[in-house]
PDB file of N, CA and C in Angstrom:
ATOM      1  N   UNK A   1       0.846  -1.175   0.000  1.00  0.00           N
ATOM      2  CA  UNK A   1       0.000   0.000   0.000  1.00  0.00           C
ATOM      3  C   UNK A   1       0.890   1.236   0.000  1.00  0.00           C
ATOM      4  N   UNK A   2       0.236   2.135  -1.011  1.00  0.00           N
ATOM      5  CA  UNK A   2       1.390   3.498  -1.120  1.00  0.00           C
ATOM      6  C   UNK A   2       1.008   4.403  -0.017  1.00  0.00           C
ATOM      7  N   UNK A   3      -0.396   4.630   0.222  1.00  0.00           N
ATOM      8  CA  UNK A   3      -1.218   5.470   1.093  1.00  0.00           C
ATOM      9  C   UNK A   3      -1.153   4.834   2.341  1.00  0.00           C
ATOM     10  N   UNK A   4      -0.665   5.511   3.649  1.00  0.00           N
ATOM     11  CA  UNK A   4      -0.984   5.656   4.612  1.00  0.00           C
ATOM     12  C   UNK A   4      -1.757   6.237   5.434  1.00  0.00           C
ATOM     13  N   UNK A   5      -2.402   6.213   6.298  1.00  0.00           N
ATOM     14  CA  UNK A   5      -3.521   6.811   7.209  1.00  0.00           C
ATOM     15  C   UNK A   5      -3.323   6.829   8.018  1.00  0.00           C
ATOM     16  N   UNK A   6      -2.983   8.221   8.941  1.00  0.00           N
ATOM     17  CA  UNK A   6      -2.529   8.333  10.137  1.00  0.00           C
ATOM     18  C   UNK A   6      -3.534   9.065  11.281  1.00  0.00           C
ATOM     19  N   UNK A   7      -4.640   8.464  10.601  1.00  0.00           N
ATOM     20  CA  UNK A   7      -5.722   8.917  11.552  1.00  0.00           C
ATOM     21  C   UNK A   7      -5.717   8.346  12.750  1.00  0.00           C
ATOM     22  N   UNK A   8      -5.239   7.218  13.616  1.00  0.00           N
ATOM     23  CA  UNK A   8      -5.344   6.711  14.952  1.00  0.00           C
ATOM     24  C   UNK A   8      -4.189   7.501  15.699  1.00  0.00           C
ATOM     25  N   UNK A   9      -3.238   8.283  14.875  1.00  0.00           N
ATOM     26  CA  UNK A   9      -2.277   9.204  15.410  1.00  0.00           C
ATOM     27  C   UNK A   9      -2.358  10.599  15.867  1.00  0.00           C
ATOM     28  N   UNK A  10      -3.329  10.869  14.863  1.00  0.00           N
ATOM     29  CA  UNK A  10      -4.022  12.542  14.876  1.00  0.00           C
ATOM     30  C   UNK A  10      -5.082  12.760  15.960  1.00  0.00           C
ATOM     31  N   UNK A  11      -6.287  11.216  16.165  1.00  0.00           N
ATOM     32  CA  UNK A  11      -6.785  11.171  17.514  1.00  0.00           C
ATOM     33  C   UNK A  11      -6.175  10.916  18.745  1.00  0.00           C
ATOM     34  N   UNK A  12      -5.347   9.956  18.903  1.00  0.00           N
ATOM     35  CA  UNK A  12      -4.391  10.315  19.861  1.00  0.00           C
ATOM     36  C   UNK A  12      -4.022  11.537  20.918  1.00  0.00           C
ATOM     37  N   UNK A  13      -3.449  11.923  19.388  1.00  0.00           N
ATOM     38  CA  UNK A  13      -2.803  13.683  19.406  1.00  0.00           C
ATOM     39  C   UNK A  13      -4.151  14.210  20.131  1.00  0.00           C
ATOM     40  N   UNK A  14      -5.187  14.058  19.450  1.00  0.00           N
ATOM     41  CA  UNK A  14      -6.199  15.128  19.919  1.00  0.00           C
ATOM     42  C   UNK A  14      -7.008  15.219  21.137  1.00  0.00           C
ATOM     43  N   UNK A  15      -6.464  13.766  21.594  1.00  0.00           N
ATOM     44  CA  UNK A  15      -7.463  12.921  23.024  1.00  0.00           C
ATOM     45  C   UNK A  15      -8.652  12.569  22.674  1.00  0.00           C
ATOM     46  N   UNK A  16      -9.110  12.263  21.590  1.00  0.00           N
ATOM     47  CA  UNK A  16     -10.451  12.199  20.908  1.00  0.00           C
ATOM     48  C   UNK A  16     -10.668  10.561  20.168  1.00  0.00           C
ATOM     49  N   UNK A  17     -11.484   9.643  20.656  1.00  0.00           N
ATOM     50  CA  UNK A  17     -12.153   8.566  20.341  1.00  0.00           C
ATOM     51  C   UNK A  17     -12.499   8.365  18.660  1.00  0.00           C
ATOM     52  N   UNK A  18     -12.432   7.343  18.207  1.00  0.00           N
ATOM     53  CA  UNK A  18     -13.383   6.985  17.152  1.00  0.00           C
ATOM     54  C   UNK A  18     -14.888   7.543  16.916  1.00  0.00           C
ATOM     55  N   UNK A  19     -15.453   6.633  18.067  1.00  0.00           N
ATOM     56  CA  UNK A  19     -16.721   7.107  18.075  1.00  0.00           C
ATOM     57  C   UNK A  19     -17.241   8.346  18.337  1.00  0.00           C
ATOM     58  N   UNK A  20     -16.434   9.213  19.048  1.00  0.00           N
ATOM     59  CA  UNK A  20     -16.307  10.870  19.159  1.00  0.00           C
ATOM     60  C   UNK A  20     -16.389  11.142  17.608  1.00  0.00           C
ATOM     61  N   UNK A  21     -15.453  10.855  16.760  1.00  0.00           N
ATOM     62  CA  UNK A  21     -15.473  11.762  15.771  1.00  0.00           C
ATOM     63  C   UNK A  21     -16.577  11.350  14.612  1.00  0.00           C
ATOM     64  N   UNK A  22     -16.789   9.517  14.590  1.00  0.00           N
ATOM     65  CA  UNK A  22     -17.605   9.213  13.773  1.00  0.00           C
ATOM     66  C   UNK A  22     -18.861  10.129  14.457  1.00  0.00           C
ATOM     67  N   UNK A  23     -19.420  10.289  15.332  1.00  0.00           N
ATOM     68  CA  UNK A  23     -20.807  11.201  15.931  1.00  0.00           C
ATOM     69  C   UNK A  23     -20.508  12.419  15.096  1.00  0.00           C
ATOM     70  N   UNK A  24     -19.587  13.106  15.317  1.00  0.00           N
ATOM     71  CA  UNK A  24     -19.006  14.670  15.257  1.00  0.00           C
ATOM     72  C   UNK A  24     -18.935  14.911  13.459  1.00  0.00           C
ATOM     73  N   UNK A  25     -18.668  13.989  12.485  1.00  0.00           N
ATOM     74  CA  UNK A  25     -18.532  14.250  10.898  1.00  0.00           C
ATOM     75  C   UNK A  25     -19.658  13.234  10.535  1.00  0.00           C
ATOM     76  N   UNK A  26     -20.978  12.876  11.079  1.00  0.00           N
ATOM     77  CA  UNK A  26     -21.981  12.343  10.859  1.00  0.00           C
ATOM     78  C   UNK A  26     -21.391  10.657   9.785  1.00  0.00           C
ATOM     79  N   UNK A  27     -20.240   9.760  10.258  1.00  0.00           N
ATOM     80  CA  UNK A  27     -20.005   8.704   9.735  1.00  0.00           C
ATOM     81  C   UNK A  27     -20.316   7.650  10.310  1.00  0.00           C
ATOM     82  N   UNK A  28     -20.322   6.355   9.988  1.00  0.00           N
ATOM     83  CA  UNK A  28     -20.668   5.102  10.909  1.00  0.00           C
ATOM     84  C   UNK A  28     -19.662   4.570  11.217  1.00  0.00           C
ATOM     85  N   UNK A  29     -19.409   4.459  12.508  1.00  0.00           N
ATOM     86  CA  UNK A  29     -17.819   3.775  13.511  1.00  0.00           C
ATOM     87  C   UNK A  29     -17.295   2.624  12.280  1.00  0.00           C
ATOM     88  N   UNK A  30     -18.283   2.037  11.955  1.00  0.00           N
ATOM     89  CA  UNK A  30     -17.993   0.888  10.688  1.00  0.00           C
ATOM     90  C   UNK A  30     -17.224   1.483   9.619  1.00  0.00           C
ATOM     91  N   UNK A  31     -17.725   2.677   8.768  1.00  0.00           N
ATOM     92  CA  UNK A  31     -16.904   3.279   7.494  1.00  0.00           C
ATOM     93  C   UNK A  31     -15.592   4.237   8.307  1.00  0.00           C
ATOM     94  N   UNK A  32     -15.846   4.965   9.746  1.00  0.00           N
ATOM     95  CA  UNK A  32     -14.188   5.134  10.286  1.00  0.00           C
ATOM     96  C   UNK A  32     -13.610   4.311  10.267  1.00  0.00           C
ATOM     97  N   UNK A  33     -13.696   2.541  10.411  1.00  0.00           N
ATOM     98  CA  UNK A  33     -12.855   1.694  10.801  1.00  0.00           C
ATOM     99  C   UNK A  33     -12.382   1.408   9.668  1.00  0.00           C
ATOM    100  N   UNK A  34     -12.999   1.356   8.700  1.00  0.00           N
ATOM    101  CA  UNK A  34     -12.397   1.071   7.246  1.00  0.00           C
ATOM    102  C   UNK A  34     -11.571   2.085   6.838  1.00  0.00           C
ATOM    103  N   UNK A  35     -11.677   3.203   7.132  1.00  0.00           N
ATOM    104  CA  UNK A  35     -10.842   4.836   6.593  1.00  0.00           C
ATOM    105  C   UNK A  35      -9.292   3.866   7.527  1.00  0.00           C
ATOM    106  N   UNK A  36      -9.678   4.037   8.843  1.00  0.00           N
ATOM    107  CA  UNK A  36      -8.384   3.621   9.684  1.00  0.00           C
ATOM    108  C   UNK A  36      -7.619   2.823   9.571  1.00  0.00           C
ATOM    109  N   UNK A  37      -8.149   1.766   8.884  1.00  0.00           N
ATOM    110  CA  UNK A  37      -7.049   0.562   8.528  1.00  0.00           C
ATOM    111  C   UNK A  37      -6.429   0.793   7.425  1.00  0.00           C
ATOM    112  N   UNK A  38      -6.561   2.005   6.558  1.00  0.00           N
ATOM    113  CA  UNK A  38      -6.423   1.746   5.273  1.00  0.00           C
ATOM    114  C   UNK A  38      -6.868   0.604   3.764  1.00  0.00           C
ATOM    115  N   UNK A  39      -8.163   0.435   4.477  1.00  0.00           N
ATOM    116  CA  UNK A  39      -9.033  -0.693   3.903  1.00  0.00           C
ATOM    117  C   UNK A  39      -9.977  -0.234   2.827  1.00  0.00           C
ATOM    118  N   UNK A  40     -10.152   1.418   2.897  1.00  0.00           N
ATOM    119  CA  UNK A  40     -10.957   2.549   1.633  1.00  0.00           C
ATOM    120  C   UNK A  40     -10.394   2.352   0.417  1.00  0.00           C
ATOM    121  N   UNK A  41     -10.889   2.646   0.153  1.00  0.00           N
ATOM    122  CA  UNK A  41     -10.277   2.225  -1.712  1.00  0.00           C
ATOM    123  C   UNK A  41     -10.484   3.958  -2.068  1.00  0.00           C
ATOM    124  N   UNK A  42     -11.349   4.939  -1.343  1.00  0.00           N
ATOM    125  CA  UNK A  42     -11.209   5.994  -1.808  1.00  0.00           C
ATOM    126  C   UNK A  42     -11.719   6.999  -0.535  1.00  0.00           C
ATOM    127  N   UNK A  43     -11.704   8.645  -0.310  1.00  0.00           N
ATOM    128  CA  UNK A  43     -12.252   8.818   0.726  1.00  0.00           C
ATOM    129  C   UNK A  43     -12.893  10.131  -0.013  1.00  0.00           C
ATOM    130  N   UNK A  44     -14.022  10.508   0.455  1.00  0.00           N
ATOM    131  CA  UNK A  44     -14.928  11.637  -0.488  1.00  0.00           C
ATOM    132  C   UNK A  44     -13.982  13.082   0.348  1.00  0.00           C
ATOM    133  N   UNK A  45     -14.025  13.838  -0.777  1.00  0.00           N
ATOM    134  CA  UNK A  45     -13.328  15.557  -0.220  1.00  0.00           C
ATOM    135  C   UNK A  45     -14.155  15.813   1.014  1.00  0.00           C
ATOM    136  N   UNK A  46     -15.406  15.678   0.939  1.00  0.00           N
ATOM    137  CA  UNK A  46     -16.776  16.464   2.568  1.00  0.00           C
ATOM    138  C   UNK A  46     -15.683  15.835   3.601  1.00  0.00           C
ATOM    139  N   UNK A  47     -15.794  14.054   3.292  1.00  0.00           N
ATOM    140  CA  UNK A  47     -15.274  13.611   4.533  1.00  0.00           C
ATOM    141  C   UNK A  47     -14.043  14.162   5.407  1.00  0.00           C
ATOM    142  N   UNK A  48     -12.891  13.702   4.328  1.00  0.00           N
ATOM    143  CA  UNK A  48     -11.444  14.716   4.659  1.00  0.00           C
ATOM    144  C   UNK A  48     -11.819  16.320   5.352  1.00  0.00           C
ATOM    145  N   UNK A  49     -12.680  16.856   4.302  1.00  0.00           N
ATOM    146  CA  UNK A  49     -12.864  18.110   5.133  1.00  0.00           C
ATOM    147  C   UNK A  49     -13.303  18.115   6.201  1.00  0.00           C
ATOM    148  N   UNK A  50     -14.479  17.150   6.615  1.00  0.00           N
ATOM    149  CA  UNK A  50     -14.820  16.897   8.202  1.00  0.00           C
ATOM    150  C   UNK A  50     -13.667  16.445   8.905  1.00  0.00           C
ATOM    151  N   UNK A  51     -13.008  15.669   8.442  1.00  0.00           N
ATOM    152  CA  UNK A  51     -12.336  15.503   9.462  1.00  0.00           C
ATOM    153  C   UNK A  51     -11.101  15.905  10.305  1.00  0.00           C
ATOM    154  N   UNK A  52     -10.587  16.678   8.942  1.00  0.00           N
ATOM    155  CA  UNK A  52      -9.548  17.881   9.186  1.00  0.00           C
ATOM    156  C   UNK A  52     -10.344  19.043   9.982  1.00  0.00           C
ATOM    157  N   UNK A  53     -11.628  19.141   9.665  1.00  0.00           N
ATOM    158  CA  UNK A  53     -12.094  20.180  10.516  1.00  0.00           C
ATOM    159  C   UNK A  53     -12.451  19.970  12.077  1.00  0.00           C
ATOM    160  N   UNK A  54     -12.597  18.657  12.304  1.00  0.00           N
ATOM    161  CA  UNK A  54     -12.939  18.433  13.775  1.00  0.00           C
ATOM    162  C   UNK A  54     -11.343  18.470  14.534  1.00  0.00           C
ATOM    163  N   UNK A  55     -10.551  17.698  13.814  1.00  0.00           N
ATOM    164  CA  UNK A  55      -9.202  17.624  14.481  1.00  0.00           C
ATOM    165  C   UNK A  55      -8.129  18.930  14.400  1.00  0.00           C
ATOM    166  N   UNK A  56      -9.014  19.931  13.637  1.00  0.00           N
ATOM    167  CA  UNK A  56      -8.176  20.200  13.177  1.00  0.00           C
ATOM    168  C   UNK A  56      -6.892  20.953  12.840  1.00  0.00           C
ATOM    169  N   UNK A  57      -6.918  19.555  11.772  1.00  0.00           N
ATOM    170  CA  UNK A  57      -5.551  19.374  11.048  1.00  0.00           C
ATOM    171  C   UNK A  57      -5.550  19.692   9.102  1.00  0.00           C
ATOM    172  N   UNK A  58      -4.421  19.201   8.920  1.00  0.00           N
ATOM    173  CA  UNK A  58      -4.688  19.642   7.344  1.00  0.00           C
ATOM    174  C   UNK A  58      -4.640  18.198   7.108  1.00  0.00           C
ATOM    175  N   UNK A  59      -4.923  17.910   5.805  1.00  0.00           N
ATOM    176  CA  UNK A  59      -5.391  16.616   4.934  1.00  0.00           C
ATOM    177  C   UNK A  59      -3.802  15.574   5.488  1.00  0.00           C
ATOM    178  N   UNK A  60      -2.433  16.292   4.925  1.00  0.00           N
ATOM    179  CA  UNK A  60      -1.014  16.080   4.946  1.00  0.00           C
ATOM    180  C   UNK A  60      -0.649  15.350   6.109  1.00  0.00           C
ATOM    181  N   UNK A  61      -1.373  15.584   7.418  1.00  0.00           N
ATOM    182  CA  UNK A  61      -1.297  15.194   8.706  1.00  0.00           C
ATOM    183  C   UNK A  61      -2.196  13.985   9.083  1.00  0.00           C
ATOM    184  N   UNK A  62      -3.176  13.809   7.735  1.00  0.00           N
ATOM    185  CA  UNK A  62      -3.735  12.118   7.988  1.00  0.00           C
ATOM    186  C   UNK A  62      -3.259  11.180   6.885  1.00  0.00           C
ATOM    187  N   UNK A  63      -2.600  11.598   5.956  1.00  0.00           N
ATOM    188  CA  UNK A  63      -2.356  11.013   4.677  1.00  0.00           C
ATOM    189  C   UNK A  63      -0.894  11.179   4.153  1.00  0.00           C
ATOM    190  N   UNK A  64      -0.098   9.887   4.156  1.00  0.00           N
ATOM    191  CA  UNK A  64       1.113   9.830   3.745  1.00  0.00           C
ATOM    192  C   UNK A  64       2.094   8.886   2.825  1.00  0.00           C
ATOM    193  N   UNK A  65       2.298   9.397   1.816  1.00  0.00           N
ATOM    194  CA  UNK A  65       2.237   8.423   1.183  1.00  0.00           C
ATOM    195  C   UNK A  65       3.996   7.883   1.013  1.00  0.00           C
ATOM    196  N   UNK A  66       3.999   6.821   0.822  1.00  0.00           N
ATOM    197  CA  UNK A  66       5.513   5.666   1.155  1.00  0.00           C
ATOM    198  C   UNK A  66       5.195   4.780  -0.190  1.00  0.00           C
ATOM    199  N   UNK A  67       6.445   5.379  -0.785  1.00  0.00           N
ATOM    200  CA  UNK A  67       6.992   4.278  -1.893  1.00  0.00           C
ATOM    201  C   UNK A  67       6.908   2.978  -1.739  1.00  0.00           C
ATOM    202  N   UNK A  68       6.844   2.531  -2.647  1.00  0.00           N
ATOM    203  CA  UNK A  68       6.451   0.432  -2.648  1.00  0.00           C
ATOM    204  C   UNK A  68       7.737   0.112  -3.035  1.00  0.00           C
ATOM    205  N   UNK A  69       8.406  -0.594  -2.277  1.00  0.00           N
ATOM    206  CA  UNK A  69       9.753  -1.109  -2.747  1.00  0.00           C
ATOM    207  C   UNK A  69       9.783  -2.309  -3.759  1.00  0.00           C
ATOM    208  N   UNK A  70       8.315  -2.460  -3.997  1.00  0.00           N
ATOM    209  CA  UNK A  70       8.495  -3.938  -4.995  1.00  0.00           C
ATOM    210  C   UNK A  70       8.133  -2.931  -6.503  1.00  0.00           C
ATOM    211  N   UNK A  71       9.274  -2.949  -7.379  1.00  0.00           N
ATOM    212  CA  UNK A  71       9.021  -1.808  -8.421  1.00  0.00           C
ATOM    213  C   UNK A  71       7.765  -2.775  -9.426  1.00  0.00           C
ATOM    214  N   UNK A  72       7.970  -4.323  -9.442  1.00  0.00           N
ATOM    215  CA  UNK A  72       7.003  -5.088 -10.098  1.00  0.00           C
ATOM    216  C   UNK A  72       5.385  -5.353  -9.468  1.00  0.00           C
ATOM    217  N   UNK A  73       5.292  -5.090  -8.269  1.00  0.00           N
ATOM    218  CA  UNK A  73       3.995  -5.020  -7.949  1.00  0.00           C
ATOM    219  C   UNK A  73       2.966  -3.925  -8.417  1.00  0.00           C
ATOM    220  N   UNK A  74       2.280  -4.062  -9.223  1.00  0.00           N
ATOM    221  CA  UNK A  74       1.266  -2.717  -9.810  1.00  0.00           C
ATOM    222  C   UNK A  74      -0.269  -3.338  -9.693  1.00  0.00           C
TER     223      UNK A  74
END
């Protein structure tokens, strides 16, 4: 995976729960848990913006992306 998600880091940081924020950007603890594992296949702009706006942070501070060292895996 190139994309990282450093959303269990940014709540941390913030002292703020899952279920705090899924309530707070109107999501289901179920589709946060999928954002968190990096298990999304995509995440809508509203969302990011909710969620940079509750924590907030900028997009850069949940999302990081790391080269794939296997140059043949595509």
């Amino acid at each position: 995976m190139a994309i990282i998600v450093n959303l269990d880091m940014m709540l941390a940081k913030r002292k703020m729960t899952s279920l705090e924020l899924s309530q707070r950007i109107d999501l289901t603890p179920a589709n946060l848990s999928i954002l968190k594992t990096g298990k999304a296949k995509a995440i809508r702009m509203s969302t990011l913006e909710a969620i940079c706006r509750e924590l907030k942070c900028q997009p850069g501070d949940l999302l990081e992306y790391v080269e794939d060292d296997n140059p043949w895996k595509r």
